[in-house]
N, C-alpha and C. Protein backbone atom coordinates (compact mmCIF):
# COMPACT_ATOMS: atom_id res chain seq x y z
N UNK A 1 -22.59 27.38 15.88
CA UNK A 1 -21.49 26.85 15.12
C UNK A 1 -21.85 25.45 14.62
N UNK A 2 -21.77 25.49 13.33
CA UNK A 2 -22.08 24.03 12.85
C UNK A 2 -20.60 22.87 12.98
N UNK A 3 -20.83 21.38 12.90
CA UNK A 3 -19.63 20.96 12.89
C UNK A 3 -19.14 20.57 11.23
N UNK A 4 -17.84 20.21 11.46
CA UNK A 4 -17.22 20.23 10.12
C UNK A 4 -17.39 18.67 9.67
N UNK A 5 -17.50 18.39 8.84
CA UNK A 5 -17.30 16.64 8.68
C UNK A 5 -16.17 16.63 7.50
N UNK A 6 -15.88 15.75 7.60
CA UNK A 6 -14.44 15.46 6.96
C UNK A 6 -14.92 15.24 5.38
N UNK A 7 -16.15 15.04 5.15
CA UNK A 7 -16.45 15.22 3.39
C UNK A 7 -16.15 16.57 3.06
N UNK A 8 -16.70 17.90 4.22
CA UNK A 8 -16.53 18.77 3.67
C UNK A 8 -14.92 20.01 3.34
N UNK A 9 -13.64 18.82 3.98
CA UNK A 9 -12.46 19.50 3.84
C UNK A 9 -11.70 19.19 2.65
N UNK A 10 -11.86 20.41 2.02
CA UNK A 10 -10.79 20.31 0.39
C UNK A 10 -9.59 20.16 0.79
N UNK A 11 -9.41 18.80 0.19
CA UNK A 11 -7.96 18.54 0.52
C UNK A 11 -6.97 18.12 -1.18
N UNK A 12 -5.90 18.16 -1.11
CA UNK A 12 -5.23 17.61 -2.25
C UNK A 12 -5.58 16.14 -2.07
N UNK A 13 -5.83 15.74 -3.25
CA UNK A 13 -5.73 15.00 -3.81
C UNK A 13 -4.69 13.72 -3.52
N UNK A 14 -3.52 14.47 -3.75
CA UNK A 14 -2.20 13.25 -3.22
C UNK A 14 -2.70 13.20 -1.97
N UNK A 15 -2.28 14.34 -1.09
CA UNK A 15 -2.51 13.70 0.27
C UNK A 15 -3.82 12.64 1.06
N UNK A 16 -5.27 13.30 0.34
CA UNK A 16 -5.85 12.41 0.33
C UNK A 16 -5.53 10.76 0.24
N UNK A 17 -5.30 10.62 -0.70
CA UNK A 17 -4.68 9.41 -1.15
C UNK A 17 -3.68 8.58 -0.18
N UNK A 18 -2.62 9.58 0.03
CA UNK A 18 -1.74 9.16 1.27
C UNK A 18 -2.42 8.68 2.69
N UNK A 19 -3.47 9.46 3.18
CA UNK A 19 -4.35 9.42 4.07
C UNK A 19 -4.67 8.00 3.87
N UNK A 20 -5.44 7.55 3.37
CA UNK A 20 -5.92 6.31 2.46
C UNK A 20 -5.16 5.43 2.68
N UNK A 21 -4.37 5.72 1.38
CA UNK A 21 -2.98 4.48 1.69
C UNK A 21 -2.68 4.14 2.98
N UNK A 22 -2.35 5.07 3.82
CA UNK A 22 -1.85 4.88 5.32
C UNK A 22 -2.79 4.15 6.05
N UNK A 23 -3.95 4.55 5.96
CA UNK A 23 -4.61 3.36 6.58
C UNK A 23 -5.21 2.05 6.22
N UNK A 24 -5.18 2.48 5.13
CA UNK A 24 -4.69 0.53 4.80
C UNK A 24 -3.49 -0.17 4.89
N UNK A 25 -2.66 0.75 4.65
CA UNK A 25 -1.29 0.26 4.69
C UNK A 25 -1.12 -0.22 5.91
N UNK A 26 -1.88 0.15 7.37
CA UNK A 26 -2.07 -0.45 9.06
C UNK A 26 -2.72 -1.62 8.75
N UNK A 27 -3.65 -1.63 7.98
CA UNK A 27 -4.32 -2.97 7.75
C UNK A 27 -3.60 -4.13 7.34
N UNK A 28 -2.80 -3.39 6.41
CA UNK A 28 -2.41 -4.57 5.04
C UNK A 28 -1.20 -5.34 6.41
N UNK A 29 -0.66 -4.21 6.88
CA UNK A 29 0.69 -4.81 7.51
C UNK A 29 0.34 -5.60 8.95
N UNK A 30 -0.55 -5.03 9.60
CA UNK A 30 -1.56 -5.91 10.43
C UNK A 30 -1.96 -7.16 10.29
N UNK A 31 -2.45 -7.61 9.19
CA UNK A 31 -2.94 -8.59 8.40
C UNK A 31 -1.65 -9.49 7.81
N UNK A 32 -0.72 -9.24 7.45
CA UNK A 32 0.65 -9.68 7.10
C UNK A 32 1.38 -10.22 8.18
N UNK A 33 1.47 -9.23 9.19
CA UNK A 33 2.43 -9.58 10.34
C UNK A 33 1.64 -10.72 11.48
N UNK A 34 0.33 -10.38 11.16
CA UNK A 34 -0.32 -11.46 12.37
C UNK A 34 -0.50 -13.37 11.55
N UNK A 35 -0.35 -13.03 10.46
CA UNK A 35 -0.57 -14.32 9.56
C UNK A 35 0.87 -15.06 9.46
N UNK A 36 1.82 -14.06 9.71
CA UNK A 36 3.33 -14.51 9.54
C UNK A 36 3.93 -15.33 10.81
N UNK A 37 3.63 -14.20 11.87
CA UNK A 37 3.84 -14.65 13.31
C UNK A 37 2.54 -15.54 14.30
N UNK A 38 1.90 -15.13 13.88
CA UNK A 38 0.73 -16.06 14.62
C UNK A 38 0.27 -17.40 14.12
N UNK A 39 -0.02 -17.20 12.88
CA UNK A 39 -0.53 -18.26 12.14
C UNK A 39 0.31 -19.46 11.51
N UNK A 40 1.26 -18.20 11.40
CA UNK A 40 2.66 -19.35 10.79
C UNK A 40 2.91 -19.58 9.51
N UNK A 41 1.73 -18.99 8.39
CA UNK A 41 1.69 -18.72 7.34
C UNK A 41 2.73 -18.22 6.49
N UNK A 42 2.86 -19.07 5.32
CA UNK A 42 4.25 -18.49 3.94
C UNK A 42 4.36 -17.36 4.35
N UNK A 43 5.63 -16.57 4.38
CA UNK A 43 5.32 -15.07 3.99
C UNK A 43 4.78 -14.44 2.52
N UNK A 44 5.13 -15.27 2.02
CA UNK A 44 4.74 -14.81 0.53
C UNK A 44 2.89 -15.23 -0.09
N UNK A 45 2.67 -15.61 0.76
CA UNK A 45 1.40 -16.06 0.30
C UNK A 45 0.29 -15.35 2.01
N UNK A 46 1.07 -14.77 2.97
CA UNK A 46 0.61 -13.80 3.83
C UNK A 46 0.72 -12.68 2.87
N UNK A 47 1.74 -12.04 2.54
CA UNK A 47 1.43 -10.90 1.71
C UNK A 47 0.78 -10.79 0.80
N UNK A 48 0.30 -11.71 -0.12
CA UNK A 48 -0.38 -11.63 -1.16
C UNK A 48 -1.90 -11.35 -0.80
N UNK A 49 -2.80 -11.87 0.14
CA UNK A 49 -3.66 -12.36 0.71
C UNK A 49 -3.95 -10.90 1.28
N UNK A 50 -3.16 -10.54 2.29
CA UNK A 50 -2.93 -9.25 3.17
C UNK A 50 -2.89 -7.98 2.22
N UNK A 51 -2.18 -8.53 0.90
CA UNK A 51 -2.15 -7.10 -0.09
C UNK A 51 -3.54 -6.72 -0.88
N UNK A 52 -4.04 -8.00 -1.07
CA UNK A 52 -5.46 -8.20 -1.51
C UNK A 52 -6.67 -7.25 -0.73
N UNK A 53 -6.41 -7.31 0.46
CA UNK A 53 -7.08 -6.62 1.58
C UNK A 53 -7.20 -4.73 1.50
N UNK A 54 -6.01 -4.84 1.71
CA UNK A 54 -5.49 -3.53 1.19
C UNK A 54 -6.06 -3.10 -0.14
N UNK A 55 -5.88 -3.94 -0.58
CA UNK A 55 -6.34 -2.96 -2.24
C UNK A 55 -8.38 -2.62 -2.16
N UNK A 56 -8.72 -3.57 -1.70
CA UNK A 56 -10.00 -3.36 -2.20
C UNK A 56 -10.72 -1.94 -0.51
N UNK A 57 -9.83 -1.94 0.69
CA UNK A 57 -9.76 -0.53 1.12
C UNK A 57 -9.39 0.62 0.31
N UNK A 58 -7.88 0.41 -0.04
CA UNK A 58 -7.52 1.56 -0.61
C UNK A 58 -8.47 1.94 -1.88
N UNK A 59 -9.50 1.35 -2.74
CA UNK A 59 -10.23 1.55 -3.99
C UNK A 59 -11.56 2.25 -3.01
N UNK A 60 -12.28 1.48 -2.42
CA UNK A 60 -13.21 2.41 -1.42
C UNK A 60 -13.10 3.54 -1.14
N UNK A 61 -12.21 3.63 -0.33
CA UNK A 61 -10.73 4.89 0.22
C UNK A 61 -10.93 6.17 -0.88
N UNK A 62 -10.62 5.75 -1.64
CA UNK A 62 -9.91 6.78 -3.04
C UNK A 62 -11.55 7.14 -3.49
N UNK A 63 -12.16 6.11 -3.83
CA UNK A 63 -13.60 6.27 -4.87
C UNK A 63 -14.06 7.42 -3.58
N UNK A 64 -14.23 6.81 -2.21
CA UNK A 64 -15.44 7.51 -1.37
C UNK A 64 -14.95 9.12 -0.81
N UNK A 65 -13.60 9.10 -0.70
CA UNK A 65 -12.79 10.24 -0.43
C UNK A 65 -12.19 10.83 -1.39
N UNK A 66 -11.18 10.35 -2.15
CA UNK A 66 -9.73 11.30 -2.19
C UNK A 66 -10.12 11.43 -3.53
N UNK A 67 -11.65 10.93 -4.86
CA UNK A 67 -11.25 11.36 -6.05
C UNK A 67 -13.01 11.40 -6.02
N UNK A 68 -13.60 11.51 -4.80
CA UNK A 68 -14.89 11.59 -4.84
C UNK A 68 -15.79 12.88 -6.00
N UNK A 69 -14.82 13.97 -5.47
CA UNK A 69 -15.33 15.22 -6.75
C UNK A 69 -15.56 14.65 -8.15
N UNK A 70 -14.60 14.37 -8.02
CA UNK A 70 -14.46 14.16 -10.12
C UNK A 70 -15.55 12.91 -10.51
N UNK A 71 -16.10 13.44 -11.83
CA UNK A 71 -16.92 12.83 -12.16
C UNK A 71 -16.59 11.68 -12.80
N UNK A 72 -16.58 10.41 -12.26
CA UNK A 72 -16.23 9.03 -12.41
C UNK A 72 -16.71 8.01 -13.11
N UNK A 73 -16.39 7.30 -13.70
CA UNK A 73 -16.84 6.10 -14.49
C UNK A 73 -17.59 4.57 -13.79
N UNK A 74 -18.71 4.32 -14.08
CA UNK A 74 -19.69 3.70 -13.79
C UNK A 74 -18.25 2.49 -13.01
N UNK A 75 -19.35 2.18 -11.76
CA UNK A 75 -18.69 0.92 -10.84
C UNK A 75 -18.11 -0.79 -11.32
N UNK A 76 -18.54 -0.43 -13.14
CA UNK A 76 -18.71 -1.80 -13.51
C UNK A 76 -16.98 -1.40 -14.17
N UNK A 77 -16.87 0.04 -14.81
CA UNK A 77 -15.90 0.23 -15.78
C UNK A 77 -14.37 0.65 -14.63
N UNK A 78 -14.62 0.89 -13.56
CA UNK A 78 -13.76 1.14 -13.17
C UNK A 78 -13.07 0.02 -12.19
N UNK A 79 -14.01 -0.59 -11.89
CA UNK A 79 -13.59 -2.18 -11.43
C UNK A 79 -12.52 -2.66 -12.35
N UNK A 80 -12.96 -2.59 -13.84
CA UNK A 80 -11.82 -3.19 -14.28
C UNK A 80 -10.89 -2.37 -14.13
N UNK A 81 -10.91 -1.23 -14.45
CA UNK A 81 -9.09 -0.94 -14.16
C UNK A 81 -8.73 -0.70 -12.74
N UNK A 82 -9.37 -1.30 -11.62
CA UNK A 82 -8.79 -1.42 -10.56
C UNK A 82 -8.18 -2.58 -11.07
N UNK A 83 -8.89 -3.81 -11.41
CA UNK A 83 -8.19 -4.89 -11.16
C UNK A 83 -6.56 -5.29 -12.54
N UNK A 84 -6.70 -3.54 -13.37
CA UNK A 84 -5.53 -3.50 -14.37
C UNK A 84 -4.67 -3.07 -13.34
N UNK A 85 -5.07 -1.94 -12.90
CA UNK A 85 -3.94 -0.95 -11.73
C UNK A 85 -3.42 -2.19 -10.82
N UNK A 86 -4.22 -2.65 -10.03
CA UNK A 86 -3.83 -3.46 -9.05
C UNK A 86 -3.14 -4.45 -9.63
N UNK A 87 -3.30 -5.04 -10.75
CA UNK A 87 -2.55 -6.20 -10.98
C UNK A 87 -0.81 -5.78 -11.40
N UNK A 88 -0.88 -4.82 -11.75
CA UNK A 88 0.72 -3.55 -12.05
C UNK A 88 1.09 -3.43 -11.23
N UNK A 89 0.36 -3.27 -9.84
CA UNK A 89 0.86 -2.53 -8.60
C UNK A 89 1.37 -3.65 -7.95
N UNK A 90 0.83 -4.51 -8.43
CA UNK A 90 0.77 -5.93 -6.82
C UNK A 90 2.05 -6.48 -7.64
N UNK A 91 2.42 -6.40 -8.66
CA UNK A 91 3.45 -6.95 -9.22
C UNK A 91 4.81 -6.05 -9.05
N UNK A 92 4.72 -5.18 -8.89
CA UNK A 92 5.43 -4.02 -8.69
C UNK A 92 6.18 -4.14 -6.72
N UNK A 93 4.31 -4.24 -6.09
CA UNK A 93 4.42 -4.28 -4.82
C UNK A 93 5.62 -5.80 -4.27
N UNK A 94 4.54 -7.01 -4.79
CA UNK A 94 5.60 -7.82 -4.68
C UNK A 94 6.38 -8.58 -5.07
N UNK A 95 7.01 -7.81 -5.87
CA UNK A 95 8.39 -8.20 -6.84
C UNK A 95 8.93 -7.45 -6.27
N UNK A 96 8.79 -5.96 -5.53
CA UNK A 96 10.02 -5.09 -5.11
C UNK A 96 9.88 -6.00 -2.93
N UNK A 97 8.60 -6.39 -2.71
CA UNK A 97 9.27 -6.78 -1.53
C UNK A 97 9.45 -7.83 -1.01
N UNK A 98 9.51 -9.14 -2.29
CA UNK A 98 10.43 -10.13 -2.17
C UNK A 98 11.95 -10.62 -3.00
N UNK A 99 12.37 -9.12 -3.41
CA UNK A 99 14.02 -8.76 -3.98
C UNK A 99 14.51 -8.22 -2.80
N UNK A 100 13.80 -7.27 -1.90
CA UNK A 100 14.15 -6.54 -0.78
C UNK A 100 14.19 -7.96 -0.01
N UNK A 101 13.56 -8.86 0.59
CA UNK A 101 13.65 -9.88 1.55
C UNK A 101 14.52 -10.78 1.21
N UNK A 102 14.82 -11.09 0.14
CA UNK A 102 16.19 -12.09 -0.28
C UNK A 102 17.15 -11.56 -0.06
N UNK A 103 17.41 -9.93 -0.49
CA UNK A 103 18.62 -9.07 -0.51
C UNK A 103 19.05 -9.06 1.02
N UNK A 104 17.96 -8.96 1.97
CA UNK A 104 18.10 -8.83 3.34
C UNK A 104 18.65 -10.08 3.93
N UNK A 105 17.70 -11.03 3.64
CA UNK A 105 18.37 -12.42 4.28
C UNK A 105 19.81 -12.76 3.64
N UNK A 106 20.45 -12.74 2.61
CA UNK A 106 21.16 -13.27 2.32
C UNK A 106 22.85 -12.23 2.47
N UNK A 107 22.04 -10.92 2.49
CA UNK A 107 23.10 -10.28 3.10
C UNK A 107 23.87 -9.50 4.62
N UNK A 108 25.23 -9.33 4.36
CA UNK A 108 25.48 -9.84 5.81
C UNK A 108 25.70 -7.70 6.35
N UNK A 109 24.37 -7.05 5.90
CA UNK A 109 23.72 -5.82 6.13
C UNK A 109 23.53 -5.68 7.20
N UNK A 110 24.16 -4.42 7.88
CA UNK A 110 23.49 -4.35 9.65
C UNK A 110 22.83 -3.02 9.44
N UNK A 111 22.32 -2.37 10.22
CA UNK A 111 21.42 -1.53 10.81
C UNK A 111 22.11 -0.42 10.04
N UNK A 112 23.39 0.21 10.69
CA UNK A 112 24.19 1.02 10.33
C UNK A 112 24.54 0.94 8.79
N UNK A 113 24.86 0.00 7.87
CA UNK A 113 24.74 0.15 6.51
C UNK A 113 23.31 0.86 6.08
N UNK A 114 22.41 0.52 6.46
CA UNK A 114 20.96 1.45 6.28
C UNK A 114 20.66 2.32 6.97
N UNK A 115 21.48 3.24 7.32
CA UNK A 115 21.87 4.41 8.52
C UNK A 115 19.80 4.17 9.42
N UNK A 116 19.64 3.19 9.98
CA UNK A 116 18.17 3.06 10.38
C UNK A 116 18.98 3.46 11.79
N UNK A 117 18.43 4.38 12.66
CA UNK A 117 18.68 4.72 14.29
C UNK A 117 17.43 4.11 14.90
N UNK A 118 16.18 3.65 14.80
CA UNK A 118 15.29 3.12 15.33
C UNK A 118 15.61 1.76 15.96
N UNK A 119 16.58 1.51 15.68
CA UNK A 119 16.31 -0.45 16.59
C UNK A 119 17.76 -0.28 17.27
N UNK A 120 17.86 -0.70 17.94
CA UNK A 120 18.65 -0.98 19.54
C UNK A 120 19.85 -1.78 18.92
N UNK A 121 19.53 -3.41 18.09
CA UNK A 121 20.74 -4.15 17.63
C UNK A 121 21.36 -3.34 16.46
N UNK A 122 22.39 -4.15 16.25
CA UNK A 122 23.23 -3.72 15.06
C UNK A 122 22.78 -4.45 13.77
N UNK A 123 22.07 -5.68 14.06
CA UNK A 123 21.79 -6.57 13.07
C UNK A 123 20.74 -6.44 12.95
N UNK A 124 20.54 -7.14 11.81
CA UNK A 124 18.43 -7.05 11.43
C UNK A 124 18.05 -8.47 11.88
N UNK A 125 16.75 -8.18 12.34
CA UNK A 125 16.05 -9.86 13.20
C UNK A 125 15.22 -9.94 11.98
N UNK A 126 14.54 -10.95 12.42
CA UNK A 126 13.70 -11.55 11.15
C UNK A 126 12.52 -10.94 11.22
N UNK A 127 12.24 -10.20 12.80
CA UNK A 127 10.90 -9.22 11.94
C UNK A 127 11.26 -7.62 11.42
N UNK A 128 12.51 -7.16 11.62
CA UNK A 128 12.74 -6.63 10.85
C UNK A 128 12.67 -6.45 9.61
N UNK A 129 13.15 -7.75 9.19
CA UNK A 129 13.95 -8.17 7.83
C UNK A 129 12.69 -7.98 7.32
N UNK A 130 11.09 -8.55 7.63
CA UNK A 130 9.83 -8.20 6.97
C UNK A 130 9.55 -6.93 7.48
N UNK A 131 9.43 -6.32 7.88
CA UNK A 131 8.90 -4.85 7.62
C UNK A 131 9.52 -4.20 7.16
N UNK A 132 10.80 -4.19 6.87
CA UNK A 132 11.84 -3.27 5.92
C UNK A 132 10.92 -3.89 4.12
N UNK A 133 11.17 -5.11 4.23
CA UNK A 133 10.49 -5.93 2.95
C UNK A 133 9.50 -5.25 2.75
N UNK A 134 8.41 -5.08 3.56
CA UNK A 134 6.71 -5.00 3.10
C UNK A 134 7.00 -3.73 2.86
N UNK A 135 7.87 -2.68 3.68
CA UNK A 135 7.84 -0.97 3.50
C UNK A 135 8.14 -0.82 2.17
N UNK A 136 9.35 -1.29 1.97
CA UNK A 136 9.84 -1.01 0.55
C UNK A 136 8.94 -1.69 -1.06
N UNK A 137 8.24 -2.81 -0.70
CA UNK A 137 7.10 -3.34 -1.56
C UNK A 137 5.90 -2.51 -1.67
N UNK A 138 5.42 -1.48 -0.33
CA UNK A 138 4.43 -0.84 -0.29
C UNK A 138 4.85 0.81 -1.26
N UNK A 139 6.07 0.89 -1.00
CA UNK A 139 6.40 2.37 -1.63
C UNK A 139 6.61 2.11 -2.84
N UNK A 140 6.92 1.07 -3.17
CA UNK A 140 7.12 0.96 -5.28
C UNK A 140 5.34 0.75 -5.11
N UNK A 141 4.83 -0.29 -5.18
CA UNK A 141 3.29 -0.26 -5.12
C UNK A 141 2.38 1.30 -5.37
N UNK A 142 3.04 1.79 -3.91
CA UNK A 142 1.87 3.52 -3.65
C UNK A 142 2.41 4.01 -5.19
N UNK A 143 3.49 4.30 -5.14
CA UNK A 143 4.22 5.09 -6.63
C UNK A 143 3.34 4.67 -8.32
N UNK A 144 3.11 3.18 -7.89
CA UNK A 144 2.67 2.87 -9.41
C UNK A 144 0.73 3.47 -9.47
N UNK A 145 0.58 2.46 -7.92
CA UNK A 145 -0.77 2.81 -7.74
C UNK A 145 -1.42 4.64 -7.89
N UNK A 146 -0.49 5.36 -7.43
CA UNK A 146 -1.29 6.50 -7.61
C UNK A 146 -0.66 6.81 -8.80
N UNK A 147 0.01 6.39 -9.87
CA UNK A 147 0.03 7.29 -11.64
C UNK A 147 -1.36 6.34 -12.04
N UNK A 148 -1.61 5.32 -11.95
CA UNK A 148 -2.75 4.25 -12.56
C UNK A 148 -3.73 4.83 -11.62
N UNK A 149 -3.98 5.16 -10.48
CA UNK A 149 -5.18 5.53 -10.07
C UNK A 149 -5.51 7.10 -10.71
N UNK A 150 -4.84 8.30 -10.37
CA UNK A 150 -4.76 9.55 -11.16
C UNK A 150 -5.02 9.41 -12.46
N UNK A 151 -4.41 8.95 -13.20
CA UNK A 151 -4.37 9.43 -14.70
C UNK A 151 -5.38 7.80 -14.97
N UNK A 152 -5.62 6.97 -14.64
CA UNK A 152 -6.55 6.08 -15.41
C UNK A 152 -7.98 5.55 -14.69
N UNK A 153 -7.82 4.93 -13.45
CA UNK A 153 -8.84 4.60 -12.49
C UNK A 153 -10.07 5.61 -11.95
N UNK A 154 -9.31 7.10 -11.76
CA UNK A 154 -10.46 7.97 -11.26
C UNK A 154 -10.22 9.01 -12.05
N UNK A 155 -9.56 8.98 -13.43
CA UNK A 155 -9.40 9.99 -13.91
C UNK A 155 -10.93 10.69 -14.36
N UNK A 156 -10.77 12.04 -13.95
CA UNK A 156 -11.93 12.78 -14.61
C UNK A 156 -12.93 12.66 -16.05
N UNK A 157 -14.04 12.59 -15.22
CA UNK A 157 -14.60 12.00 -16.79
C UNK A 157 -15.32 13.12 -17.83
N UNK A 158 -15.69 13.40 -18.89
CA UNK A 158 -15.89 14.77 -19.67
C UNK A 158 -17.71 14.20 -19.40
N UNK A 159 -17.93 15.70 -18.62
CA UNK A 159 -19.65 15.62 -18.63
C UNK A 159 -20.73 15.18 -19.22
């Protein structure tokens, strides 16, 4: 019996991707949350930094896995539209998760208004208040990032 290696499992595409995302997305938020709480660092200039991180995984990620089949455009041409995609996404990413972090701090929102059953209080703490932020910045982000990665970044190239 030979073993299987994970190049050789046809997988979709999205999920690929999701795969991907998800583990950067451990990174990105890893990298965010330890710069916020440890370091003491802006939040807004932790996320930016931390999202930066993330992106140039998730482009590895995608190129070496999830769009590896398709025949792709030289490393010089697709750089740039990472750095078109990414610059859409990161604007997308955080513009949606510093509207979500103002909306949070400034409103008087408990747990139960966001039917969330995971946390014990009724109120949101302040590391809440950022990971609700970064989740909801990461899901407008994934949304933009995979139409600009699909249809422009790894789109299939004609032989």
């Amino acid at each position: 019996m030979t073993g299987l290696s994970i190049s050789a499992v046809k997988m979709n595409p999205l999920v690929s991707f999701l795969l991907v995302g998800g583990g950067s997305f451990i990174v990105d938020l890893s990298i965010y949350l330890s710069l916020i709480e440890l370091a003491a660092w802006q939040p807004f200039v932790a996320r930016t930094l931390a999202f930066m991180v993330g992106l140039g995984l998730t482009w590895f990620g995608n190129r070496k896995f999830t769009f590896s089949e398709r025949s792709q455009l030289s490393t010089l041409k697709q750089c740039r539209w990472v750095i078109t995609i990414a610059a859409i996404s990161a604007l997308a990413n955080l513009g949606a998760f510093h509207l979500m972090r103002l909306h949070l701090l400034a409103s008087t929102l408990t747990l139960e208004d966001l039917e969330l059953v995971i946390f014990t209080s009724n109120t949101l703490t302040g590391i809440q208040v950022e990971i609700i932020s970064f989740a909801v910045g990461v899901l407008v982000g994934l949304i933009v990032n995979w139409l600009g990665s699909n249809h422009f970044t790894f789109k299939n190239q004609p032989a």
